[in-house]
Protein backbone atom coordinates (compact mmCIF):
# COMPACT_ATOMS: atom_id res chain seq x y z
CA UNK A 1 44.87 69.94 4.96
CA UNK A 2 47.04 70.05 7.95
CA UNK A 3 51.18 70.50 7.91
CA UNK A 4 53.45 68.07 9.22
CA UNK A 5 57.06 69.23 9.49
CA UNK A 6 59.69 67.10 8.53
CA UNK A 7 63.28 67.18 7.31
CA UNK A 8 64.35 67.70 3.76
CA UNK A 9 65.16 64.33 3.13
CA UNK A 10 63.30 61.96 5.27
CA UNK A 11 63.77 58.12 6.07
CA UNK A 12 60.31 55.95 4.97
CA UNK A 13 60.17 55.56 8.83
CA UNK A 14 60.22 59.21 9.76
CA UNK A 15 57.27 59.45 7.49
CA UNK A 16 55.33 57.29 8.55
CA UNK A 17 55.75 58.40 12.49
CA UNK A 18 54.64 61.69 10.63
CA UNK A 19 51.93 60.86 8.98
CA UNK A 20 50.76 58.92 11.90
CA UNK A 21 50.38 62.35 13.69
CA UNK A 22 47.20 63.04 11.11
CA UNK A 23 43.98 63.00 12.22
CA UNK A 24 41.69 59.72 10.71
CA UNK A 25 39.85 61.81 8.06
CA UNK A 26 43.08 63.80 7.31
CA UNK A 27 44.92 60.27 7.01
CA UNK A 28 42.35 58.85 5.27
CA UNK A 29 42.06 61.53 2.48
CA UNK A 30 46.35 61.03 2.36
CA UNK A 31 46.15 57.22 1.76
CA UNK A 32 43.74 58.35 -0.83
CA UNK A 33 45.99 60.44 -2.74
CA UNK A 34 48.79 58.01 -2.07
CA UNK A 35 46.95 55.46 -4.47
CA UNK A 36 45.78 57.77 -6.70
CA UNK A 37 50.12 58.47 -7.19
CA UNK A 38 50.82 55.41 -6.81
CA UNK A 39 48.09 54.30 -10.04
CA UNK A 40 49.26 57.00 -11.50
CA UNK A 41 53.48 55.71 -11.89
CA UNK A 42 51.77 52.24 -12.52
CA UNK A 43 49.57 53.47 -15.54
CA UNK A 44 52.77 55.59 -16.89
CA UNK A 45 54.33 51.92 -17.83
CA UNK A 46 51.12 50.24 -19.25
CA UNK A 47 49.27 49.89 -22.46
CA UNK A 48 46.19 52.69 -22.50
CA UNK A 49 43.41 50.61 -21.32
CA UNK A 50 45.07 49.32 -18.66
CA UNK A 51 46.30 52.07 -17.17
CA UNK A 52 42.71 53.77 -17.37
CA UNK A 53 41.48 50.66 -15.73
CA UNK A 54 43.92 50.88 -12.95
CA UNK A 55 43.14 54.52 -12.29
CA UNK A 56 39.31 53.93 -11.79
CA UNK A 57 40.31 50.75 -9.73
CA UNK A 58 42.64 52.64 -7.17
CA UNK A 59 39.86 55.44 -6.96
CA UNK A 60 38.31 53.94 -3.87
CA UNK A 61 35.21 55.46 -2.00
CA UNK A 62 35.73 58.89 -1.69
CA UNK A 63 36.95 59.78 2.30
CA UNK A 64 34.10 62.09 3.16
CA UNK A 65 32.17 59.26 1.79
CA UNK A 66 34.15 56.86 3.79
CA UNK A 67 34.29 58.49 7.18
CA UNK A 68 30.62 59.16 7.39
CA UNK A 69 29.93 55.19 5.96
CA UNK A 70 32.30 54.34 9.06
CA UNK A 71 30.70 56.36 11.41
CA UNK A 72 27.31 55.33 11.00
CA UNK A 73 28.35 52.10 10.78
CA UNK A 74 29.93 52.54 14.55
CA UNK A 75 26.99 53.96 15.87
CA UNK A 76 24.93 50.74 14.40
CA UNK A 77 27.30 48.47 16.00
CA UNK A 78 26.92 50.46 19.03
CA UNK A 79 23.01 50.41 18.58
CA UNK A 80 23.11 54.02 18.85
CA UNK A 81 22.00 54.76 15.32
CA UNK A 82 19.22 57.41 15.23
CA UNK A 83 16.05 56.58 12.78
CA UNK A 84 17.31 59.35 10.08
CA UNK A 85 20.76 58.17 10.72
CA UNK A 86 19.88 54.19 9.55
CA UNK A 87 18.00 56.20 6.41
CA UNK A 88 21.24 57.65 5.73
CA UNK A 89 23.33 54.49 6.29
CA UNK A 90 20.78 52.68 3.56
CA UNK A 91 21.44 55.34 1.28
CA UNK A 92 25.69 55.71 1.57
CA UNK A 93 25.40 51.71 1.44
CA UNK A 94 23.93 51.95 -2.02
CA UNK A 95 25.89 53.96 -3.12
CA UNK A 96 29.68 52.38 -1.76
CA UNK A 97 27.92 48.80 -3.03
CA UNK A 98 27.45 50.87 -6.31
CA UNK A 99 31.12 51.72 -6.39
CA UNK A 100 32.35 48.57 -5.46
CA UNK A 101 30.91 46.64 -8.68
CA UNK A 102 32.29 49.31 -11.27
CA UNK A 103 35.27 48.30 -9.08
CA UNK A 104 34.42 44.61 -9.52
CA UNK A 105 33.83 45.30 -13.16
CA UNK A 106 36.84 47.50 -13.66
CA UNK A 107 38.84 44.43 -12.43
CA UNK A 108 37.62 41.99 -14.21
CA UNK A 109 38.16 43.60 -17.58
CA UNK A 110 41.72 44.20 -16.70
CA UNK A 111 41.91 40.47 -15.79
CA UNK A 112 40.64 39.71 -19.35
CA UNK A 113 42.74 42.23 -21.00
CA UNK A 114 45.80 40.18 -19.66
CA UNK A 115 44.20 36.71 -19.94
CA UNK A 116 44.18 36.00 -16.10
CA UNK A 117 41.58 35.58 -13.63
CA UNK A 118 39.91 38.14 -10.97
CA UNK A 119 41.15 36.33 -8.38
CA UNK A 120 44.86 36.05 -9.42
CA UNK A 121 45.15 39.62 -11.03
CA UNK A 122 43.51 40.55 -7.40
CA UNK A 123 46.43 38.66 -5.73
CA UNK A 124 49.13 40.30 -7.91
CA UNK A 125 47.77 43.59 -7.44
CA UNK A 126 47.42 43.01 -3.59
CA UNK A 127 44.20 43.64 -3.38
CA UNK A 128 42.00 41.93 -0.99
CA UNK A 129 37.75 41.54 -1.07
CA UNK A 130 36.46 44.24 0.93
CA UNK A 131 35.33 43.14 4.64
CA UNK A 132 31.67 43.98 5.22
CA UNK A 133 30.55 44.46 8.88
């Protein structure tokens, strides 16, 4: 993983500005580990089975995963997608669609756990449907 300098202590905004200097799989794989911290303060301050919910929920595709899916997904909007390549996108769409209902799943038994529905936990949680291209 690449080094970004920055002072000791450091305003939200210098942070950003530095972590905007990352490259997109480098930032991706940091937002990752951002939500995996920031599941990880949430779950400190819930029951068990909540908390292991959350964690799974804030897992997210993994980012080599990710920046491949996004990729191929370029090169099929820019109808530039190879034969094998469309094979490949068939096969990492299985398997993000696969993740996304244990996600579904995952959220739905925390919405039961506290006796609300998907769609409002989804809203208090900020989480939004994924968009699908």
């Amino acid at each position: 993983m690449p080094v970004v300098q920055v002072e000791a202590q450091v305003p939200t905004d210098k942070l950003l500005k530095a972590v905007g200097q990352l490259s997109q799989t480098d930032l991706e794989q940091f937002v990752f580990q951002v939500i995996a911290l920031r599941a990880q303060r949430q779950a400190s301050s819930l029951p068990h089975a909540e908390s292991e919910l959350l964690l799974k929920i804030n897992e997210g595709v993994p980012p080599d995963i990710q920046t491949r899916y996004n990729e191929l997904i370029s090169k099929r909007q820019a109808e530039t997608l190879t034969p094998d390549e469309y094979e490949e996108l068939l096969g990492l769409t299985q398997q993000v669609e696969k993740l996304e209902v244990r996600r579904v799943e995952d959220l739905a038994e925390l919405a039961r756990l506290r006796g609300t529905s998907l769609t409002t936990l989804m809203q208090n949680l900020g989480i939004r449907p994924p968009a699908y291209d």
